[in-house]
Protein backbone atom coordinates (compact mmCIF):
# COMPACT_ATOMS: atom_id res chain seq x y z
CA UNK A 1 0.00 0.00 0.00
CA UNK A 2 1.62 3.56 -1.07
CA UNK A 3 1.61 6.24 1.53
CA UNK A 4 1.28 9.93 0.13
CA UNK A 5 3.62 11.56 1.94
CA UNK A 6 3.75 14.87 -0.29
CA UNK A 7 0.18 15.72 0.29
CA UNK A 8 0.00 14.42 4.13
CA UNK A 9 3.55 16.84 4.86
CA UNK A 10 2.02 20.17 3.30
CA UNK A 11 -0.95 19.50 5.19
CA UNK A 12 0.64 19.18 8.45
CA UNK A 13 2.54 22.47 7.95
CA UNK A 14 -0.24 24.25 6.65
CA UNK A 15 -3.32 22.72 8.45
CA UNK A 16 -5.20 20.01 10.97
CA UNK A 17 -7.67 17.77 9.89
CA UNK A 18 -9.72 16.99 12.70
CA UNK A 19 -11.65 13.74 13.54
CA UNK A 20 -15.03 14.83 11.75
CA UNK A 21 -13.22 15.87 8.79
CA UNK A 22 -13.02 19.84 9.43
CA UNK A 23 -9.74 21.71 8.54
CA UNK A 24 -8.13 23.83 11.63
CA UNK A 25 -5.81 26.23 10.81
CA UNK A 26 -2.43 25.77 12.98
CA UNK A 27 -1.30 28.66 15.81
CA UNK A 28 2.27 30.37 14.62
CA UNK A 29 4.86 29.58 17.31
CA UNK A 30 8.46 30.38 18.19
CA UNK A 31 11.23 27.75 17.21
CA UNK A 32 13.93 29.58 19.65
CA UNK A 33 14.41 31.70 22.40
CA UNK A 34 15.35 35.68 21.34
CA UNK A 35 19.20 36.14 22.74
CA UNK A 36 20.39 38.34 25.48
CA UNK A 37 23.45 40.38 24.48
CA UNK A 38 26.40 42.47 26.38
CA UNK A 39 28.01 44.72 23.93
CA UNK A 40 31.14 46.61 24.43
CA UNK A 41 29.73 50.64 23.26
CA UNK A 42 30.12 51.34 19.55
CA UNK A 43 29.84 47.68 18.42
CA UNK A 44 26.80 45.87 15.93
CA UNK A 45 24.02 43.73 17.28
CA UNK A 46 21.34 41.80 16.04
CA UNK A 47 18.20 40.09 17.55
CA UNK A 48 17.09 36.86 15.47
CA UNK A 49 12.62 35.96 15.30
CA UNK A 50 12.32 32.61 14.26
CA UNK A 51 8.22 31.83 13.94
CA UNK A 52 6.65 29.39 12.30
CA UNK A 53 3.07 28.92 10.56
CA UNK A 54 3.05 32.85 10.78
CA UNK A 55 0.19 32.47 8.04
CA UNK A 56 -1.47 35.90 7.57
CA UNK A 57 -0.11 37.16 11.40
CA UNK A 58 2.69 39.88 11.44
CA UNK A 59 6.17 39.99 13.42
CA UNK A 60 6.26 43.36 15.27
CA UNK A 61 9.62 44.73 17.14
CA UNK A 62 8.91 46.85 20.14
CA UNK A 63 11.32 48.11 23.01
CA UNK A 64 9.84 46.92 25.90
CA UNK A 65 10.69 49.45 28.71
CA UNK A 66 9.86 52.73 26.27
CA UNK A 67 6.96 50.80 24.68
CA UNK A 68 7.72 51.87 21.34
CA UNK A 69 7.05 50.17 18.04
CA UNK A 70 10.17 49.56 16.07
CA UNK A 71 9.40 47.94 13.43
CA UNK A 72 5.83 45.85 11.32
CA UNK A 73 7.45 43.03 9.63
CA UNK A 74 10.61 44.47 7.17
CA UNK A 75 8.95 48.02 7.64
CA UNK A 76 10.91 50.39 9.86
CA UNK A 77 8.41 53.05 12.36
CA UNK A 78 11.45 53.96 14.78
CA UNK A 79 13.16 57.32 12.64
CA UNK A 80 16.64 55.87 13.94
CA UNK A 81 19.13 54.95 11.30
CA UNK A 82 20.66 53.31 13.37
CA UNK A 83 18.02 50.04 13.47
CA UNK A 84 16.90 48.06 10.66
CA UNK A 85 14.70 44.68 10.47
CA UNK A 86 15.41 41.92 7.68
CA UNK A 87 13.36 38.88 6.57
CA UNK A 88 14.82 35.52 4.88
CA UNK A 89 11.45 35.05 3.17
CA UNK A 90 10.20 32.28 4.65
CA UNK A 91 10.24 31.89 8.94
CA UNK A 92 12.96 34.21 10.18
CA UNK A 93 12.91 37.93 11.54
CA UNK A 94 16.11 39.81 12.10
CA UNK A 95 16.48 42.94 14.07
CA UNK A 96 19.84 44.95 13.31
CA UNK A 97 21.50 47.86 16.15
CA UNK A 98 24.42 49.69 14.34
CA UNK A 99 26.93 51.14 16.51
CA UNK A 100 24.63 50.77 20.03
CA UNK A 101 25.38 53.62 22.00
CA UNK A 102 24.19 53.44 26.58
CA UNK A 103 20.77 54.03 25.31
CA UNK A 104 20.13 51.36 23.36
CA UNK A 105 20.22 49.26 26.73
CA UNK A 106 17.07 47.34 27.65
CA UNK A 107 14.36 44.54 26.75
CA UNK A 108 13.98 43.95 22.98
CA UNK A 109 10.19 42.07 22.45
CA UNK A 110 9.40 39.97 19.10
CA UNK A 111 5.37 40.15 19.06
CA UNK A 112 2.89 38.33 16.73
CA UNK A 113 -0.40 40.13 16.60
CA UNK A 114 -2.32 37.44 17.64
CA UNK A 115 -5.35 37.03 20.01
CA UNK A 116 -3.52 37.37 22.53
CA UNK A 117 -0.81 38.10 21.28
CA UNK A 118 2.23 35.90 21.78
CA UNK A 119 6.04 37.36 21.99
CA UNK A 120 8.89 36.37 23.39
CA UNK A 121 12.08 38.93 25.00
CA UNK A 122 16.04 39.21 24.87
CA UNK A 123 17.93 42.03 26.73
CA UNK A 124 20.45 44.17 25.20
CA UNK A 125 23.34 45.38 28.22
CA UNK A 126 25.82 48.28 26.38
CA UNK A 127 29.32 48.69 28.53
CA UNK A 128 31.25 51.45 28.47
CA UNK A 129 34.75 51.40 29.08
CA UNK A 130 36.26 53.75 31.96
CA UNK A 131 37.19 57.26 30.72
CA UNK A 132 38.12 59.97 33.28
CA UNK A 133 37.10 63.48 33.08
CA UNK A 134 39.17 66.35 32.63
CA UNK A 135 37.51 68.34 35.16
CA UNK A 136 38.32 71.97 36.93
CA UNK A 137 38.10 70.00 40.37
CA UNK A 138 40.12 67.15 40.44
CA UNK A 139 42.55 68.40 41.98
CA UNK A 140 41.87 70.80 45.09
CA UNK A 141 44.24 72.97 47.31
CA UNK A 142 46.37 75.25 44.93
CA UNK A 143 46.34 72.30 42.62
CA UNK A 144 48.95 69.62 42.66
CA UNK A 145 51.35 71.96 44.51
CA UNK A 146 52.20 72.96 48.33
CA UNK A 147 55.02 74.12 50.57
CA UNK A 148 56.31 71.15 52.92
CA UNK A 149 54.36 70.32 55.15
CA UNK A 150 51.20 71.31 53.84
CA UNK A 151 48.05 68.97 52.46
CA UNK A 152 47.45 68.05 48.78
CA UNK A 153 44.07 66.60 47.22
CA UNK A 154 44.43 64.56 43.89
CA UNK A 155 40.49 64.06 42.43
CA UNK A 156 40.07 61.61 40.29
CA UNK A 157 36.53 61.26 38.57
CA UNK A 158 35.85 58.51 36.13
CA UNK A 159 32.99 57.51 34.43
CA UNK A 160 31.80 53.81 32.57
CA UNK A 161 29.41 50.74 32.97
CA UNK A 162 29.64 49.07 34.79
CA UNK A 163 30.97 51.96 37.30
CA UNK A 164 34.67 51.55 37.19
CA UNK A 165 36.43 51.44 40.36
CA UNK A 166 39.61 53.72 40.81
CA UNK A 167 42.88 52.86 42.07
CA UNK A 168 46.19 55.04 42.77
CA UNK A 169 49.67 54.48 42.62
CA UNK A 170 53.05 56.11 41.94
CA UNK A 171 54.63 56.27 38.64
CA UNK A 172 57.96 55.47 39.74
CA UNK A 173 56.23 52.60 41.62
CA UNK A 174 57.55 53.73 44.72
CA UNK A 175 55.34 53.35 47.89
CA UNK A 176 52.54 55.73 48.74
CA UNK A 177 52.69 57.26 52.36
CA UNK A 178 49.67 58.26 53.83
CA UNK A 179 49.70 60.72 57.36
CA UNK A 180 47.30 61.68 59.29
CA UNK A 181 46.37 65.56 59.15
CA UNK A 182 47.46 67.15 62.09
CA UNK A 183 49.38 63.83 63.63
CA UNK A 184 52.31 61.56 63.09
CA UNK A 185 51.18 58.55 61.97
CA UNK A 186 52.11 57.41 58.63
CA UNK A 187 50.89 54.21 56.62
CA UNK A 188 52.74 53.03 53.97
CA UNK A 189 50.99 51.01 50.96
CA UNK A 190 51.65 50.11 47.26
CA UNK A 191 48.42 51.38 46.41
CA UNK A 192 45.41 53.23 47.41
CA UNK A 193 41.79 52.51 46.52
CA UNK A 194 39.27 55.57 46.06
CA UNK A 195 38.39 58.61 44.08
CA UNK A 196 40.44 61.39 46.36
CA UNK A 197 44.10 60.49 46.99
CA UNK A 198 44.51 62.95 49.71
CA UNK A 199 48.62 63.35 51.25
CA UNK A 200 48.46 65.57 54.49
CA UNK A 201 51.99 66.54 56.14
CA UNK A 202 53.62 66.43 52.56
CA UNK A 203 57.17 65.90 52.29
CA UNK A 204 60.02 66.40 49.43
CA UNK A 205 59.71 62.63 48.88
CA UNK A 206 56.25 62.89 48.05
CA UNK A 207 57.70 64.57 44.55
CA UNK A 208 56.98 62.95 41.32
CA UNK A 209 54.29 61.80 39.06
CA UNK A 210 50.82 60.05 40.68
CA UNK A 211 48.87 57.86 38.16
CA UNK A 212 45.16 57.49 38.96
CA UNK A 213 43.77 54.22 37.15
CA UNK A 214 39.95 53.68 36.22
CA UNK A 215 38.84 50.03 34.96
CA UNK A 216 35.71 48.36 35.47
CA UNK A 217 36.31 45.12 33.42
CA UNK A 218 35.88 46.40 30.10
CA UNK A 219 39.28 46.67 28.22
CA UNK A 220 41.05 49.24 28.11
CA UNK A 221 41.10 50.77 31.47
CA UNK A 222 42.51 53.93 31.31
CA UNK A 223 44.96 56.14 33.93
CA UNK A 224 45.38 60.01 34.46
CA UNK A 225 48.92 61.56 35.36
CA UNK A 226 49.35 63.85 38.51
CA UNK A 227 52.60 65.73 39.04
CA UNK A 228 52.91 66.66 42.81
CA UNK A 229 55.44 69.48 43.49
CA UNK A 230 56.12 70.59 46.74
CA UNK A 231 58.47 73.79 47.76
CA UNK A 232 60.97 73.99 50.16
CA UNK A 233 63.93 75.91 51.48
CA UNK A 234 67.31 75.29 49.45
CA UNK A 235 69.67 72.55 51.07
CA UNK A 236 72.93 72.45 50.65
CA UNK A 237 75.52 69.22 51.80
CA UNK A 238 79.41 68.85 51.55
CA UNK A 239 80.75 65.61 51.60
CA UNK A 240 84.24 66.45 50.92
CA UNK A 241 84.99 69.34 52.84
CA UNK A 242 88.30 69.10 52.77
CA UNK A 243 90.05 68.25 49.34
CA UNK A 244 93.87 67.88 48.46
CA UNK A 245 95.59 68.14 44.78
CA UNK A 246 99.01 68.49 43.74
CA UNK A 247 100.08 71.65 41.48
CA UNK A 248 99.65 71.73 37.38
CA UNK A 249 97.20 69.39 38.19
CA UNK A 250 92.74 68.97 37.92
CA UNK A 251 90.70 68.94 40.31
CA UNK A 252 86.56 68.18 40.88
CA UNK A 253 84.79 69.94 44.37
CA UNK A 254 81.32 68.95 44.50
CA UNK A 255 78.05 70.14 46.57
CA UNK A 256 74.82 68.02 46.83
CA UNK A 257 71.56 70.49 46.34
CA UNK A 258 68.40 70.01 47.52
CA UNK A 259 65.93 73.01 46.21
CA UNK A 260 62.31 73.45 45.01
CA UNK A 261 61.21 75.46 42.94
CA UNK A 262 64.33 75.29 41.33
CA UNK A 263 67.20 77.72 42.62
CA UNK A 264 70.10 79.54 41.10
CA UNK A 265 72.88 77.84 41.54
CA UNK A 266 76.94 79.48 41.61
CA UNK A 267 80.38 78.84 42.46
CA UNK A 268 82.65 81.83 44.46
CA UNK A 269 85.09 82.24 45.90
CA UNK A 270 85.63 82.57 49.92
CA UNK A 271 88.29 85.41 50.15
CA UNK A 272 86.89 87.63 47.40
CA UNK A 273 83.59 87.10 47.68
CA UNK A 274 83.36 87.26 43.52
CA UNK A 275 81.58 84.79 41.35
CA UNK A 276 83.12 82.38 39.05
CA UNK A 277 82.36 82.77 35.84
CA UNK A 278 82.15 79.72 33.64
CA UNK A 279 85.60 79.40 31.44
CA UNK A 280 88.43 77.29 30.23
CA UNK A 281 89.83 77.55 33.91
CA UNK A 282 86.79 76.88 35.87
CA UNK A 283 84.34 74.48 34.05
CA UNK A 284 80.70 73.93 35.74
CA UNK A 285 78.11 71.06 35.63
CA UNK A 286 74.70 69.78 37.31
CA UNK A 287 73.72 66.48 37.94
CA UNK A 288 70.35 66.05 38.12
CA UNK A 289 69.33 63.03 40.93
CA UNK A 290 65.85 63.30 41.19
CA UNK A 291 62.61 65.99 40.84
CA UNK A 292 64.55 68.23 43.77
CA UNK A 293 67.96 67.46 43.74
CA UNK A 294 71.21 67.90 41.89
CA UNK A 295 75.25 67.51 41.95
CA UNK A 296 76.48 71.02 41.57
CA UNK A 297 80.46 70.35 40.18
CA UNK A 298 83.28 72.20 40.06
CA UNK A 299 86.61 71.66 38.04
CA UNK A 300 89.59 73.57 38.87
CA UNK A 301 92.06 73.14 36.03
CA UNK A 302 95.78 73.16 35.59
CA UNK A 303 95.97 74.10 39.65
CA UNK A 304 98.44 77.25 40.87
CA UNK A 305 99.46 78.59 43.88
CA UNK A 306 96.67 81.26 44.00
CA UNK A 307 93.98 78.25 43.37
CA UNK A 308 94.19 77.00 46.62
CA UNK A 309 92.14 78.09 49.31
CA UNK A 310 87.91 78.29 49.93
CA UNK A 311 85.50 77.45 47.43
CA UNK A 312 81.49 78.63 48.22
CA UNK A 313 78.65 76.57 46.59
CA UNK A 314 75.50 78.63 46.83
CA UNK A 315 71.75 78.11 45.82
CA UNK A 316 68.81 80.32 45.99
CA UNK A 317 65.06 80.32 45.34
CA UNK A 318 61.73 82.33 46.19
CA UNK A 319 62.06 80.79 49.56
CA UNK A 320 65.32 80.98 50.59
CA UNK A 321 69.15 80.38 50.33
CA UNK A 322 71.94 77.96 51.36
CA UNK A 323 75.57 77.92 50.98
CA UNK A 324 78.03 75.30 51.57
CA UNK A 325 82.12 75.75 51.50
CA UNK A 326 84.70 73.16 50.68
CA UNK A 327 88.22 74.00 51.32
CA UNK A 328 91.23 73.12 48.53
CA UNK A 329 94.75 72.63 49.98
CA UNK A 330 97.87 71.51 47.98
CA UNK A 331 98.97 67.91 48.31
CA UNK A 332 102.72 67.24 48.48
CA UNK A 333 103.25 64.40 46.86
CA UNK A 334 106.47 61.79 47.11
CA UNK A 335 108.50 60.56 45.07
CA UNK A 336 109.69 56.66 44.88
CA UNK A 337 113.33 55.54 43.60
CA UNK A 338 113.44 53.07 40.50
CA UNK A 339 117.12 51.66 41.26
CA UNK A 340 116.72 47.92 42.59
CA UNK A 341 118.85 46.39 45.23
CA UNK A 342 122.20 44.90 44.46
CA UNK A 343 123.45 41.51 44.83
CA UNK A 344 123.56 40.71 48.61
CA UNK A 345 127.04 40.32 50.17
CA UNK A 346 127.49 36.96 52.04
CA UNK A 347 130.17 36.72 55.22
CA UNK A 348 130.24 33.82 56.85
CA UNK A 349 129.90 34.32 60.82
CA UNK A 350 132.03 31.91 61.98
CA UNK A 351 131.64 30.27 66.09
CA UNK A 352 133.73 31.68 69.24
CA UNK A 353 135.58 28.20 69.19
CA UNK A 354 136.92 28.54 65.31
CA UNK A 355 137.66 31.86 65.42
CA UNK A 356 139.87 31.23 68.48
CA UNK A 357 141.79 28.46 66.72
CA UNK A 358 142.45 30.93 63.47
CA UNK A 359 143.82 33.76 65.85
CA UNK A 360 145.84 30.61 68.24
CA UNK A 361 148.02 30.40 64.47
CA UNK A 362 149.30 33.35 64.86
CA UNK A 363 150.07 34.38 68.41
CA UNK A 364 151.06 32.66 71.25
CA UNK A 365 148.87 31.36 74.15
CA UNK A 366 150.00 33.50 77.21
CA UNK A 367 150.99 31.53 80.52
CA UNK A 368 147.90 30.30 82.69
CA UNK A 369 145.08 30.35 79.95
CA UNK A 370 143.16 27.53 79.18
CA UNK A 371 142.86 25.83 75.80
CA UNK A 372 139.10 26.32 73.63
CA UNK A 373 138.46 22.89 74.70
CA UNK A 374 138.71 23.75 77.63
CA UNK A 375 135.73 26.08 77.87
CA UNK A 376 131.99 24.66 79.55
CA UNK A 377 129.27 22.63 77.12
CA UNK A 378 127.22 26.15 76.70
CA UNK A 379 130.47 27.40 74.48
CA UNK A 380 130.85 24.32 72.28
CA UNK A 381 130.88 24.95 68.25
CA UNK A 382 127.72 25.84 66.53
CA UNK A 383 127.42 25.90 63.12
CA UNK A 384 127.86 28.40 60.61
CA UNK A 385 125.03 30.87 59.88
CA UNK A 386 125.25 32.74 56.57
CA UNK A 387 123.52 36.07 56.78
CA UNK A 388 123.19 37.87 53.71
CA UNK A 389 123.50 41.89 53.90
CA UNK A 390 122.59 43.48 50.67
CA UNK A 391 122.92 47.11 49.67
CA UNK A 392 120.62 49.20 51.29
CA UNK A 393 117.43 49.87 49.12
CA UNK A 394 117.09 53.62 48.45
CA UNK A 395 114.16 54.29 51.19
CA UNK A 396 111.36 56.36 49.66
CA UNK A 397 112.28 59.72 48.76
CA UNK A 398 110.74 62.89 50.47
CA UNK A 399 111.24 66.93 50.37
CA UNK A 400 114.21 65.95 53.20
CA UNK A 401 116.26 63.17 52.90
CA UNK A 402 116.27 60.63 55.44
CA UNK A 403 119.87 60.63 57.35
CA UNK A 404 121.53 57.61 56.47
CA UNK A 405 122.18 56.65 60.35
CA UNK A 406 118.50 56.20 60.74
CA UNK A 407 118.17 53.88 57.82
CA UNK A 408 116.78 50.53 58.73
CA UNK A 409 118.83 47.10 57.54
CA UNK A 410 117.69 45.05 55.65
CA UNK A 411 118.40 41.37 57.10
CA UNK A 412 118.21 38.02 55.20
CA UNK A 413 119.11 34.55 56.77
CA UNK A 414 119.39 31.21 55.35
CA UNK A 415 119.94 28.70 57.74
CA UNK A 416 119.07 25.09 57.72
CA UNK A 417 117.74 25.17 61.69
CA UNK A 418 115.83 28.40 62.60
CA UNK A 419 118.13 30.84 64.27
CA UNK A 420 117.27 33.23 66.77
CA UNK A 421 118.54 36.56 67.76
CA UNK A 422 118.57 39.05 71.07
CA UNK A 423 120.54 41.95 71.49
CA UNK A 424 122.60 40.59 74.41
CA UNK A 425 123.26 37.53 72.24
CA UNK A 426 127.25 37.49 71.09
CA UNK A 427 126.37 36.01 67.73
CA UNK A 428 124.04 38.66 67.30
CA UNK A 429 126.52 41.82 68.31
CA UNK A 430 129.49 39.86 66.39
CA UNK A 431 126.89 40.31 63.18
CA UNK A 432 125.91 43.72 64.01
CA UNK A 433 129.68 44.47 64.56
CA UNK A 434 130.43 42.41 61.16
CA UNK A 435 127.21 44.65 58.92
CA UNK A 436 129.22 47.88 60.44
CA UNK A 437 132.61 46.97 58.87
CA UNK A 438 130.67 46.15 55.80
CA UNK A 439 129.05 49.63 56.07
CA UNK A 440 132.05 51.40 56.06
């Protein structure tokens, strides 16, 4: 038996036959859910109607919280260029948001004019990155500026969806320190959460750039710069007081600055009271440490007699000035001898006993005296020690010679047994006695 299954599946999408025969017309229905979108500002969106057995029903867009009609089937109502509404011809509506700006946030209905009517919903969230605004009043209290010691408030007001959340820190990344107006007490962080960065008691170290960041999840988060300045009476430090160079030669005197605003800086000098001018004899330079302080140097060329004496660093601003003095004195130097040491002279010292049997050669042994042998165990021979005496070394050379008679010998042994020496030994005088002949 054949089955018609043409006929039979255009009938079940168009109509219902019911039990006694009669044709009922089927209900249109929704094949999918509408979609709920989060879209970054500035981007395209589109909501997608799917409906089927629409028959001679229309697909309506309206904007659920403002009630308002968007669009009748592919015919726009909303004047917005922005929004448009396409159909594929046969089941599927498509609603199109160009460029959705924080307004176009909401519920989004697809209606079919049916009794009742049937729709379905999809909600449309627009974020907004963080952006900060370049407001009169972020910043409070003469600005970013103050003398030390006074208070400075740093506003920082951003704006975004979700509401972004702000967060401070220093450029340098260098730690924040927060004091309590009026007291002591100081807390140190890395950062600081909050719209008003607020630095009571400020000191110089407080100087430099403050970055205020805004994010809230949505790329890019975003950051505002802050320069803090804060004034202060010139400082002036002198490590080297006291410096020492030898004639015809250069010399470098240095002075460590501390000054904001910035000061006027000079060299002078002590006994005339007259600036330096910059020149081929006096060369100047700054070296910049940090936002308040500086290296200010001095070079003294090709020193003369006249050069030496005190040199005055000075710096100045609108609240004050400082001076620091460093004193230049001649250094003497001295001179070291090139000649080396000659070839050490070796005599041998020679015991009591053998030296007493050399001499018995050539003189008689008077009437009554003993013999060497004759002498106690203490006096027995010893043997030979070979002490080297070399030339005296040229000793190092000065403006006034060192008198020869206050030179100090140079003594070298070479024994095979370690030999010891006093003064009240007799080996020891016979040697001293023996490196005085050699002297002479």
């Amino acid at each position: 038996m054949r089955t018609a299954t043409g006929p039979l599946l255009l009938c079940s999408l168009l109509n219902v036959v019911s039990a006694t025969g009669q044709v009922t017309e089927l209900e249109p229905e929704f094949l999918a859910p509408l979609e709920n979108h989060t879209v970054t500002q500035g981007r395209d969106v589109y909501f997608t109607c799917i409906v089927n057995h629409l028959s001679t029903y229309k697909v309506a867009w309206i904007k659920s919280d403002s009630k308002a009609i968007l669009a009748i089937h592919t015919h726009m109502v909303a004047q917005n260029p922005r929004l448009s509404v396409t159909h594929n011809g046969h089941n599927t509506w498509m609603l199109h948001v160009s460029n959705v700006q924080k307004n176009d946030s909401g519920t989004y209905m697809c209606q079919i004019n049916t009794d009742p009517m049937r729709s379905q919903m999809g909600n449309l969230e627009v974020v907004i990155p963080p952006d900060i605004l370049n407001d009169n009043e972020s910043t409070e209290s003469g600005g970013s500026m103050a003398v030390e010691g006074g208070t400075v408030k740093l506003k920082c007001h951003a704006t975004g969806v979700p509401e972004p959340s702000v967060l401070w820190r220093r450029e340098d990344s260098r730690n924040l320190v927060l004091r309590h107006e009026g007291g002591r007490e100081k807390q140190v962080v890395r950062s600081y959460d909050g719209d008003t960065l607020v630095l009571n008691n400020i000191q110089r170290s407080d100087m430099g750039p403050y970055l205020c960041i805004a994010s809230n999840n949505v790329p890019p988060s975003v950051s505002k710069r802050f320069v803090v300045k804060v004034h202060f009476h010139p400082l002036i430090r002198v490590s080297n007081q006291l410096v020492a160079a030898p004639m015809s030669s250069d010399v470098v005197v240095q002075c460590y600055v501390e000054a904001s605003p910035r000061a006027m800086n000079h060299w002078m000098r002590d006994e005339t009271g007259e600036k330096l001018p910059p020149s081929d004899k006096y060369i100047m330079t700054e070296t910049v440490l940090n936002e308040y302080s500086l290296l200010m140097n001095l070079t003294i060329r090709s020193l003369e007699k006249k050069d030496f004496g005190n040199y005055v660093c000075t710096s100045s601003n609108s609240l004050g000035k400082a001076e620091g003095i460093v004193r230049l004195q001649e250094l003497h130097l001295t001179v070291k001898s090139t000649s080396t040491a000659s070839t050490p002279k070796y005599i041998d010292v020679k015991s009591r006993k053998q030296q007493h049997k050399e001499k018995s050669k050539k003189w008689k042994r008077p009437k009554g005296r003993k013999e060497a042998s004759e002498y106690g165990d203490a006096e027995e021979d010893q043997e030979v020690t070979t002490v080297a005496l070399p030339e005296l070394q040229t000793p190092v050379a000065s403006q006034t010679a060192t008198p020869a008679s206050t030179r100090t010998p140079l003594w070298i042994l070479h024994s095979n047994a370690a030999v010891g020496f006093s003064i009240g030994d007799p080996i020891t005088l016979g040697l001293i006695s023996l490196y005085c002949l050699c002297r002479q």
